[in-house]
N, C-alpha and C. Protein backbone atom coordinates (compact mmCIF):
# COMPACT_ATOMS: atom_id res chain seq x y z
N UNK A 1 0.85 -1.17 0.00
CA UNK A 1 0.00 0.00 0.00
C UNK A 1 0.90 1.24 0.00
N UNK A 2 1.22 1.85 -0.98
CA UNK A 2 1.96 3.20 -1.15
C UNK A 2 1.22 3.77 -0.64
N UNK A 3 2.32 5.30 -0.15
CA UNK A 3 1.61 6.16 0.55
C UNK A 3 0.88 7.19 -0.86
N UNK A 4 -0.36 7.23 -0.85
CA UNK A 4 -0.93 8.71 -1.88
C UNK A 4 -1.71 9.97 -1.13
N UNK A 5 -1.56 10.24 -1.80
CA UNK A 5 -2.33 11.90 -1.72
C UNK A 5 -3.96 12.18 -2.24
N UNK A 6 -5.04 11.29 -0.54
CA UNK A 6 -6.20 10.75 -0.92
C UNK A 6 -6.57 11.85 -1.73
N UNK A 7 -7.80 12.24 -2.14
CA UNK A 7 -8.27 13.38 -2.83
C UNK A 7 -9.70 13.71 -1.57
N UNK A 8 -9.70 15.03 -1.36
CA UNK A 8 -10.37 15.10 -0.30
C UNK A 8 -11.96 15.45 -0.36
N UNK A 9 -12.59 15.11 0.89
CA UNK A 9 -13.78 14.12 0.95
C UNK A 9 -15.07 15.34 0.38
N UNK A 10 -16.03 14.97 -0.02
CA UNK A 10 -17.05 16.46 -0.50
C UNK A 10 -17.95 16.50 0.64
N UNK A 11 -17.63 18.57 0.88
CA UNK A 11 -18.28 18.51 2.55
C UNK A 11 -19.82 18.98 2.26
N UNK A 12 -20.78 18.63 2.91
CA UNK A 12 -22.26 19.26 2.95
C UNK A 12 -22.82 18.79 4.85
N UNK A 13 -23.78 19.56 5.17
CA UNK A 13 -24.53 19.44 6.06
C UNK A 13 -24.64 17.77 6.58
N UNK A 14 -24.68 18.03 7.28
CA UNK A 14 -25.47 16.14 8.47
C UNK A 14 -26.97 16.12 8.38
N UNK A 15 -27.59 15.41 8.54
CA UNK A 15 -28.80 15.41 8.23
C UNK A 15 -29.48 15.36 9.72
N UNK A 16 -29.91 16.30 10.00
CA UNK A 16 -30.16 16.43 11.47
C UNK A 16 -31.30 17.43 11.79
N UNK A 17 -32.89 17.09 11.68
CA UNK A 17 -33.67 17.79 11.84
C UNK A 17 -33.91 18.05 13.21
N UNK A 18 -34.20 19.41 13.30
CA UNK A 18 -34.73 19.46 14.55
C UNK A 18 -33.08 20.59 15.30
N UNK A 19 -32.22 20.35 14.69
CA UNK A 19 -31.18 21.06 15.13
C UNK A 19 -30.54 22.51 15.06
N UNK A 20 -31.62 23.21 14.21
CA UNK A 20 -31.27 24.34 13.54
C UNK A 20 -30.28 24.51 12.32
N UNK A 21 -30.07 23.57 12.01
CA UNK A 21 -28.79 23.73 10.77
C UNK A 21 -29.26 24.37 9.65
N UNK A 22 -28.33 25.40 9.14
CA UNK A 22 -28.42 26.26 8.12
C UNK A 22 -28.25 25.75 6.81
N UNK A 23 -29.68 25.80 5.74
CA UNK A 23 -29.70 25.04 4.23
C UNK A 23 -28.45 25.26 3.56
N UNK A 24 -27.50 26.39 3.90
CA UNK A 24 -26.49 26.54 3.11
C UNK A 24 -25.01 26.46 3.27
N UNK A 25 -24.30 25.84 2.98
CA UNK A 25 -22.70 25.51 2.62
C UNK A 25 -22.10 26.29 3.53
N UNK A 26 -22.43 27.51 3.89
CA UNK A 26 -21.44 28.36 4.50
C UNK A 26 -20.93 27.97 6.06
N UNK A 27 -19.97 28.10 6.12
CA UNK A 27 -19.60 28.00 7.79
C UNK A 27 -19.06 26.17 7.95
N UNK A 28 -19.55 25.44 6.87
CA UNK A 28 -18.79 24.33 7.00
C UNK A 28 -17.25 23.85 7.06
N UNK A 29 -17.22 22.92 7.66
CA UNK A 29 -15.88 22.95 8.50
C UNK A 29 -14.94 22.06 7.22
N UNK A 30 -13.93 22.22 6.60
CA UNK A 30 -12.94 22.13 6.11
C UNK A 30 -12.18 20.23 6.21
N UNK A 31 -11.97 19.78 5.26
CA UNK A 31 -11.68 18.45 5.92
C UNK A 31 -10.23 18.40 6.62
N UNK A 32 -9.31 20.01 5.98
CA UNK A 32 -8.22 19.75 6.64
C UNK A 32 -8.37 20.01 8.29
N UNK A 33 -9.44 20.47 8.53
CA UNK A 33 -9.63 20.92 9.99
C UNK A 33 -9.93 19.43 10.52
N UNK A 34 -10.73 18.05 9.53
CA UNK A 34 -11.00 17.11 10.54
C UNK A 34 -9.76 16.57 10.56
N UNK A 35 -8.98 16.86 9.57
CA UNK A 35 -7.69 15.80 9.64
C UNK A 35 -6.54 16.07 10.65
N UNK A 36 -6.31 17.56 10.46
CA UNK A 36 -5.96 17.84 12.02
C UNK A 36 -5.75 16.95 13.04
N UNK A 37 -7.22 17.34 13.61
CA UNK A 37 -7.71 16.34 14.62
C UNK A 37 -7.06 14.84 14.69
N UNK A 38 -7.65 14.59 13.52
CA UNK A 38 -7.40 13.00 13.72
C UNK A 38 -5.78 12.92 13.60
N UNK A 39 -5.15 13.56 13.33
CA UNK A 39 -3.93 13.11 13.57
C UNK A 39 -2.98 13.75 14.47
N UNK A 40 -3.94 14.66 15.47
CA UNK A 40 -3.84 14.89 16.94
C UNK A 40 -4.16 13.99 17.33
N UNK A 41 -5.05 13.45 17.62
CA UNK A 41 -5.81 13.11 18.64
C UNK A 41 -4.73 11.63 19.54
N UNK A 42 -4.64 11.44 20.80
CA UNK A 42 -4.20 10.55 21.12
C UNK A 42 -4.90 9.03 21.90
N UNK A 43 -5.67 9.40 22.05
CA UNK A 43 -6.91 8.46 22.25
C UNK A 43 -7.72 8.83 21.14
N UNK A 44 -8.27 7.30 20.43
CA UNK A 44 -9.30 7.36 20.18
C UNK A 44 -10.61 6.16 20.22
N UNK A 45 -12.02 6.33 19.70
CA UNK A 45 -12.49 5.65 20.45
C UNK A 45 -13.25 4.61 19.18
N UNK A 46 -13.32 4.05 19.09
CA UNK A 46 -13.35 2.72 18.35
C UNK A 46 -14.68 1.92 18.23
N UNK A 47 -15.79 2.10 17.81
CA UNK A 47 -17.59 1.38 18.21
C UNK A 47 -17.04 0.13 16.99
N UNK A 48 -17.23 -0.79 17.43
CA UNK A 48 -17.40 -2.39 16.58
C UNK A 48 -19.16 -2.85 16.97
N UNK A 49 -19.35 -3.76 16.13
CA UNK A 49 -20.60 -4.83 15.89
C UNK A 49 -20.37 -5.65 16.28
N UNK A 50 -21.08 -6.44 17.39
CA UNK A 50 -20.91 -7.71 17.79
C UNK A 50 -22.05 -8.64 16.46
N UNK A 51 -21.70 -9.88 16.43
CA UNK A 51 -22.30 -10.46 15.45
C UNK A 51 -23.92 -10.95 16.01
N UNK A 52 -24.37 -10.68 17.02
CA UNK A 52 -25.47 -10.61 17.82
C UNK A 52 -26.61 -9.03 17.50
N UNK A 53 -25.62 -8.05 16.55
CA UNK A 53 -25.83 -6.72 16.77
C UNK A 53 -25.71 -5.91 17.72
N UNK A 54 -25.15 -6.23 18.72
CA UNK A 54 -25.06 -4.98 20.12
C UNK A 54 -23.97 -4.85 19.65
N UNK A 55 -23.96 -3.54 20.02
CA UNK A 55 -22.32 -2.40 19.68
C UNK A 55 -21.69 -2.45 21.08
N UNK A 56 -20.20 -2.31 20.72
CA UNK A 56 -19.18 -2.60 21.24
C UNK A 56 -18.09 -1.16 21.41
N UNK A 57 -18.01 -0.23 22.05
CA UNK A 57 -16.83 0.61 21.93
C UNK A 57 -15.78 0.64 22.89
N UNK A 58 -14.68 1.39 22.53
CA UNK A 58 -13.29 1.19 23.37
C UNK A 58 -12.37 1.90 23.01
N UNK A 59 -11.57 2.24 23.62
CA UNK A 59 -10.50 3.13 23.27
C UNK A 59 -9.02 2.36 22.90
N UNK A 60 -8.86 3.19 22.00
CA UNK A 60 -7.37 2.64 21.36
C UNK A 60 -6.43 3.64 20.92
N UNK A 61 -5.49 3.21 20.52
CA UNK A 61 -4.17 3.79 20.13
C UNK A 61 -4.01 3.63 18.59
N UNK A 62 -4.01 5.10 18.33
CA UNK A 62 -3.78 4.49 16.24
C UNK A 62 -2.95 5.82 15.52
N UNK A 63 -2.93 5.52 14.79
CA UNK A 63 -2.26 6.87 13.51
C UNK A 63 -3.32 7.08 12.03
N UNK A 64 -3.48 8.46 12.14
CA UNK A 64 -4.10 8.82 11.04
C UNK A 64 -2.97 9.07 9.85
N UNK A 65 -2.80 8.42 8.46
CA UNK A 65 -2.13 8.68 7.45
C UNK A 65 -1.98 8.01 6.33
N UNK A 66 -1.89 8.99 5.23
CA UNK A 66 -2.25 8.21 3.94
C UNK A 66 -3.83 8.46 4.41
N UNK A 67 -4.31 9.41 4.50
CA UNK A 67 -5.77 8.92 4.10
C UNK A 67 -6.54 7.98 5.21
N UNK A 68 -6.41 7.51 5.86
CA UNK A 68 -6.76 6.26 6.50
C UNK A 68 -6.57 6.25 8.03
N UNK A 69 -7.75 5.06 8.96
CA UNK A 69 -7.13 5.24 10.26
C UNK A 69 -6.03 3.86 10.23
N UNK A 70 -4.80 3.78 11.14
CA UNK A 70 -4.30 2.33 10.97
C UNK A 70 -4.21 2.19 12.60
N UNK A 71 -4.58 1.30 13.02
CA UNK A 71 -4.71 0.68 14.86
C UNK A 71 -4.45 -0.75 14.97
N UNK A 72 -4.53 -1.27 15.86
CA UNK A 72 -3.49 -2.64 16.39
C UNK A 72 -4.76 -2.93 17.27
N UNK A 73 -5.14 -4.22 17.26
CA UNK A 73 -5.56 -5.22 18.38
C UNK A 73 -5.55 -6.50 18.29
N UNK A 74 -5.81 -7.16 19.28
CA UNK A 74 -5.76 -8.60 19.27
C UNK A 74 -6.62 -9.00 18.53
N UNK A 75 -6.39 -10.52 17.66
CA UNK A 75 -7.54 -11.27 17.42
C UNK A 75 -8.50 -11.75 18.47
N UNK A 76 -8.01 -11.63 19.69
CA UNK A 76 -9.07 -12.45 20.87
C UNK A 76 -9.71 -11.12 21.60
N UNK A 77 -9.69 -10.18 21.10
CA UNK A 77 -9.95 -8.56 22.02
C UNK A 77 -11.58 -8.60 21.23
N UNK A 78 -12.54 -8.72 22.00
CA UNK A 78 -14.12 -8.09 21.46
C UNK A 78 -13.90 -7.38 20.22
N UNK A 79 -12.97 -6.48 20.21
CA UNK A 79 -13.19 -5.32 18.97
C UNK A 79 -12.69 -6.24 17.91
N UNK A 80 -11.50 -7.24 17.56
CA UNK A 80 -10.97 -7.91 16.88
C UNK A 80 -11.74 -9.02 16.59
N UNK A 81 -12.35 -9.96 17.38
CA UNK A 81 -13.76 -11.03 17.10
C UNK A 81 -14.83 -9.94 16.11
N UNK A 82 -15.06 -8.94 16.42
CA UNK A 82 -16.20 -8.37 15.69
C UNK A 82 -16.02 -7.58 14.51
N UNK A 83 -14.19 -7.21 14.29
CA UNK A 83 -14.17 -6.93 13.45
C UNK A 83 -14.05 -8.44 12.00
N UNK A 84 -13.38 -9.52 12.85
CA UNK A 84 -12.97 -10.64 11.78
C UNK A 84 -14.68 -11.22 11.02
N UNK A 85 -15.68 -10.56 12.10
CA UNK A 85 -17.51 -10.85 11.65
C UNK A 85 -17.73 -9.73 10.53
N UNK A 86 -17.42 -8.48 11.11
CA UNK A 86 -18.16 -7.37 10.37
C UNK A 86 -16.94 -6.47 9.87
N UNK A 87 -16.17 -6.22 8.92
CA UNK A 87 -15.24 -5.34 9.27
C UNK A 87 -15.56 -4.00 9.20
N UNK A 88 -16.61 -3.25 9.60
CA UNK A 88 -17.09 -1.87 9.53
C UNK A 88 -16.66 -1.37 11.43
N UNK A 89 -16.04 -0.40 11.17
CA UNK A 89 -16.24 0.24 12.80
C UNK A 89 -16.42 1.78 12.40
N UNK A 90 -16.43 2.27 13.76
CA UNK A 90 -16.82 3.84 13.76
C UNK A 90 -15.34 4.40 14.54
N UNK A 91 -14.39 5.16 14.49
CA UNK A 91 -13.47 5.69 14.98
C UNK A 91 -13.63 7.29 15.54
N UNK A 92 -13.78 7.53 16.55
CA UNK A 92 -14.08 9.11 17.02
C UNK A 92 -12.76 9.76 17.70
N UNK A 93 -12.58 11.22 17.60
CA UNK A 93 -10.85 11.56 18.27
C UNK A 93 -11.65 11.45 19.71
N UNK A 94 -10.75 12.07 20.09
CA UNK A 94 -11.01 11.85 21.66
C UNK A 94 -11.62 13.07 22.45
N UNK A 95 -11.46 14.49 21.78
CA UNK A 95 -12.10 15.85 22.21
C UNK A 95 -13.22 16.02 21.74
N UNK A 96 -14.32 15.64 22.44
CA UNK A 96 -15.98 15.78 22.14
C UNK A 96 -16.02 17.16 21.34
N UNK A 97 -15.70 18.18 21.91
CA UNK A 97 -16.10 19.56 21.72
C UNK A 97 -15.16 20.28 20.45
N UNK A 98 -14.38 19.35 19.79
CA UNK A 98 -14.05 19.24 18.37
C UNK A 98 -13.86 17.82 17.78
N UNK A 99 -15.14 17.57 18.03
CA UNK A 99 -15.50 15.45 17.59
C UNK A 99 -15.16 15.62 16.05
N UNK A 100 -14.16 14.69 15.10
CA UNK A 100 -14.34 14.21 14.42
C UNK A 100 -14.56 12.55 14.40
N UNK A 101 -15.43 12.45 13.66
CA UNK A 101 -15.66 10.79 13.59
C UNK A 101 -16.00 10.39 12.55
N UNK A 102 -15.28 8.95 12.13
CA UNK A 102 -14.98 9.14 10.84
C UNK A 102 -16.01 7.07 10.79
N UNK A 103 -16.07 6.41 9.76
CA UNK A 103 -16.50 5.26 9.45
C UNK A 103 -16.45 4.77 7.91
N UNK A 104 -15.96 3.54 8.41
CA UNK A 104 -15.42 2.95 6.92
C UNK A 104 -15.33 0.92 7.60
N UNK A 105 -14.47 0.91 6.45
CA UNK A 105 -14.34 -0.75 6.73
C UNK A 105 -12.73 -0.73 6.98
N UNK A 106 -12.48 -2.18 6.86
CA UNK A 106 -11.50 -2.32 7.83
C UNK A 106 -10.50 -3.32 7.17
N UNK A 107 -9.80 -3.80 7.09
CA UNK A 107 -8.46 -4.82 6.34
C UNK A 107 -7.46 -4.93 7.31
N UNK A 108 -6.67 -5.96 7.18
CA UNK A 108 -5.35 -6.28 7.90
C UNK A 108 -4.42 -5.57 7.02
N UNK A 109 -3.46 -4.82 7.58
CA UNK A 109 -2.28 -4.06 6.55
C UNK A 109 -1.27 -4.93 6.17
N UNK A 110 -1.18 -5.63 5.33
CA UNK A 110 -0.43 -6.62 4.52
C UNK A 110 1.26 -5.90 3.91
N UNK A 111 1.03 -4.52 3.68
CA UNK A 111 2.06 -3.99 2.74
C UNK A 111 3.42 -4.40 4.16
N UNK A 112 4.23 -4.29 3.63
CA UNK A 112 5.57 -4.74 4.29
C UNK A 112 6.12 -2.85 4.60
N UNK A 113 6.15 -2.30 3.49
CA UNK A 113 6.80 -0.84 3.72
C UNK A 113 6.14 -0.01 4.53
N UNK A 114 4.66 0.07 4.03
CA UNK A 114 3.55 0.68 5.12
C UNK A 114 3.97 0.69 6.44
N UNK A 115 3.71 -0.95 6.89
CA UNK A 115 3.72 -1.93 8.07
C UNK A 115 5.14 -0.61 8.60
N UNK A 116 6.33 -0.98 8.08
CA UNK A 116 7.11 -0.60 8.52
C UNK A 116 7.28 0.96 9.43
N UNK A 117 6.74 1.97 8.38
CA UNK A 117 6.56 3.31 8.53
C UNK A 117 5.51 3.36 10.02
N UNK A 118 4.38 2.90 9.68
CA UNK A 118 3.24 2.81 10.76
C UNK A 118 4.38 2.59 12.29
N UNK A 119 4.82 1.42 12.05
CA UNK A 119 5.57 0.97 13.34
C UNK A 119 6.71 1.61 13.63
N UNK A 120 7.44 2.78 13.04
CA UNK A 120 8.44 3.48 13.58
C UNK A 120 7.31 4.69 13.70
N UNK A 121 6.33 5.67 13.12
CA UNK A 121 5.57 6.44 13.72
C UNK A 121 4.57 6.23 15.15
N UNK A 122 4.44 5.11 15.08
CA UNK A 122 3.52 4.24 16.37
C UNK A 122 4.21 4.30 17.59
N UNK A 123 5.57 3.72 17.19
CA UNK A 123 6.95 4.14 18.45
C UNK A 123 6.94 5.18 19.35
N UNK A 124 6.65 6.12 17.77
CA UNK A 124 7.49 7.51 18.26
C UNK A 124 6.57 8.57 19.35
N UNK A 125 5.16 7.87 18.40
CA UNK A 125 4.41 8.56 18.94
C UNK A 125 4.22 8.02 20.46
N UNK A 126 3.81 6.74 20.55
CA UNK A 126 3.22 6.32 21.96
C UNK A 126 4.19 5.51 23.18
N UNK A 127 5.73 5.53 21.84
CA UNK A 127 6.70 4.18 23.07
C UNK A 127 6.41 3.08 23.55
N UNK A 128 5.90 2.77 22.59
CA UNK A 128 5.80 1.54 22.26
C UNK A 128 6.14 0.44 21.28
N UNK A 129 6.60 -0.45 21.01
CA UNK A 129 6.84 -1.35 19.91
C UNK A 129 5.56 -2.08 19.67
N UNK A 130 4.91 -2.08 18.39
CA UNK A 130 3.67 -2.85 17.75
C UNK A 130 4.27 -3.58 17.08
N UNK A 131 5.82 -4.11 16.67
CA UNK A 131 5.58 -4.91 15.34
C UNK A 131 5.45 -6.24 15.22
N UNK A 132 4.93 -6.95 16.52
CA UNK A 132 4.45 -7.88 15.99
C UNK A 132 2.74 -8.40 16.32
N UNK A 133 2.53 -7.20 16.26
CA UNK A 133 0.95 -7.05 16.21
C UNK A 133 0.35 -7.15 15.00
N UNK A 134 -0.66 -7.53 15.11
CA UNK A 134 -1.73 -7.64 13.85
C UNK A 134 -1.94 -5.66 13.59
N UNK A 135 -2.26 -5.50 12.52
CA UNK A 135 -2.37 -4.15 12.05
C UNK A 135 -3.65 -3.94 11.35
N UNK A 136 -4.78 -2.83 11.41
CA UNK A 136 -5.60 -3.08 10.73
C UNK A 136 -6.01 -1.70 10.05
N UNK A 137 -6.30 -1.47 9.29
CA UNK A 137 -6.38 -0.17 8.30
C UNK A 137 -8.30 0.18 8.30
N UNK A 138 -8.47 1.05 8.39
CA UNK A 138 -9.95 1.94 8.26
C UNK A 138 -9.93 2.56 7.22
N UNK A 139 -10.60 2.60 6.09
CA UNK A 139 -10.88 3.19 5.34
C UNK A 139 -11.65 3.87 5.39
N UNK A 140 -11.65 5.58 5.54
CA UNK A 140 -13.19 5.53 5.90
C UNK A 140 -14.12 6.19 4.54
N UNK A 141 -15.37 6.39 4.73
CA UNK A 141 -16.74 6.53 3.71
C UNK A 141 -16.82 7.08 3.96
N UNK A 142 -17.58 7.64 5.26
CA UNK A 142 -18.27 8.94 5.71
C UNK A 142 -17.49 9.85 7.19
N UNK A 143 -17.64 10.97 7.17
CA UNK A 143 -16.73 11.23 8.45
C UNK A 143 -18.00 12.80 8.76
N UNK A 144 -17.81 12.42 10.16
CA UNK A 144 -18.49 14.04 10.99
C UNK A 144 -17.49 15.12 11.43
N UNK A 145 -17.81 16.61 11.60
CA UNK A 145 -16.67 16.87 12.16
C UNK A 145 -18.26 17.84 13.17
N UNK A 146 -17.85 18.14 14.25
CA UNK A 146 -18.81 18.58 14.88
C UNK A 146 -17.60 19.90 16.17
N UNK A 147 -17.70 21.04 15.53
CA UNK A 147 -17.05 21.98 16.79
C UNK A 147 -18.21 22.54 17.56
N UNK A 148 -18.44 22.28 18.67
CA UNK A 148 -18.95 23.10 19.44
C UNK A 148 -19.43 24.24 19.81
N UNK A 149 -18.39 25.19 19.88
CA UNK A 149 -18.48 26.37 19.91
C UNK A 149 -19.13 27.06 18.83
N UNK A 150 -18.98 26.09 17.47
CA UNK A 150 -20.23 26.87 16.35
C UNK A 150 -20.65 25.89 16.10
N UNK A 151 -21.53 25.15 16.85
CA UNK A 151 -22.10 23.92 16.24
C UNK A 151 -23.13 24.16 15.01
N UNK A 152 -24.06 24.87 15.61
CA UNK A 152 -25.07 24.56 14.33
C UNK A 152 -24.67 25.50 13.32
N UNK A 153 -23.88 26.40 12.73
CA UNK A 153 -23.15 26.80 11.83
C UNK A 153 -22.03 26.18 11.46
N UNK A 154 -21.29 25.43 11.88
CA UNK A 154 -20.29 24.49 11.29
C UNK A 154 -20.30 23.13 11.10
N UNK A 155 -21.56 22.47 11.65
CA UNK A 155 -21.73 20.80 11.41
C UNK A 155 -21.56 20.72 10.32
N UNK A 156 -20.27 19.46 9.95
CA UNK A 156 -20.09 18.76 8.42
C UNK A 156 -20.49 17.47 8.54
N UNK A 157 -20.92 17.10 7.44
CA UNK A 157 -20.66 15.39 6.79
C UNK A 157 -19.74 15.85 5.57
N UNK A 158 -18.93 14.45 5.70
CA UNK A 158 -18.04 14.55 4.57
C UNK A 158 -17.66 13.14 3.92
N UNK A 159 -17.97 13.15 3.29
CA UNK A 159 -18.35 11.74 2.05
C UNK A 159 -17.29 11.32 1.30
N UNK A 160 -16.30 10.31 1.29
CA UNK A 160 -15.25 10.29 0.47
C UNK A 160 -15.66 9.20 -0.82
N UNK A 161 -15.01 10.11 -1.70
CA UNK A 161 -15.37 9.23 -2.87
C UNK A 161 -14.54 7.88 -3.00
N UNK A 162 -14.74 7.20 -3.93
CA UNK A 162 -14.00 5.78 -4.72
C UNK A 162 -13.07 6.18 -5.58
């Protein structure tokens, strides 16, 4: 998996009646503003599907790049059983009051060079060694970015294309 230069996601309104949101484009929040985030953020929080349908969330440790979330867990960890069922999860940063949250599906990171990069940034960032962890990549589809302080003038959805 080379690293590219995703093409970025098309922003419009959330669909949220009842919230005051404004019919028009203006004041929407920027995807470089969600990406930011996500590649601040040091916790983040992780919702899986149990194959029963009850949802599952938890906090984890990951890196936003290339486009993508990439995080580490066990095959025997709840989130890892439910992802090897469903591979869709929901990934949120960790500051409510500038929430981005993003959702997509999910893969084991196979590339060898990737793998590599991930695990000297993973280091650096948290001091830790992952490399002989399972690795799993998020792609995501749809992402929220929600600031607070101007909520109902800045709520995005942001839709990434194919």
């Amino acid at each position: 998996m080379p690293t590219r230069k995703p093409t970025p996601p098309k922003a419009s309104r959330p669909i949220m009646p009842g919230y005051g949101l404004p019919e028009t484009t203006k004041g929407l929040l920027p995807w470089s503003w969600g990406e930011q985030r996500l590649k601040k953020s040091h916790n983040y929080w992780i919702s899986t599907g149990r194959p029963d349908g009850r949802p599952h969330a938890m906090v984890v440790w990951g890196l936003w790049m290339d486009g993508a979330f990439y995080f580490s867990t066990g095959a025997q960890t709840v989130k890892g059983r439910n992802l090897a069922h469903t591979p869709y999860c929901v990934i949120g940063t960790e500051n409510a009051a500038e929430a981005v949250v993003v959702e997509g599906a999910t893969t084991m990171l196979n590339d060898s060079a990737t793998r590599k990069r991930f695990t000297a940034l993973y280091k650096k960032k948290y001091g830790w060694d992952i490399a002989e962890e399972p690795v799993f990549v998020m792609t995501p589809e749809l992402g929220f970015g929600l600031y607070e302080k101007k909520f109902a003038q800045s709520a995005t959805r942001w839709k990434f294309g194919k």
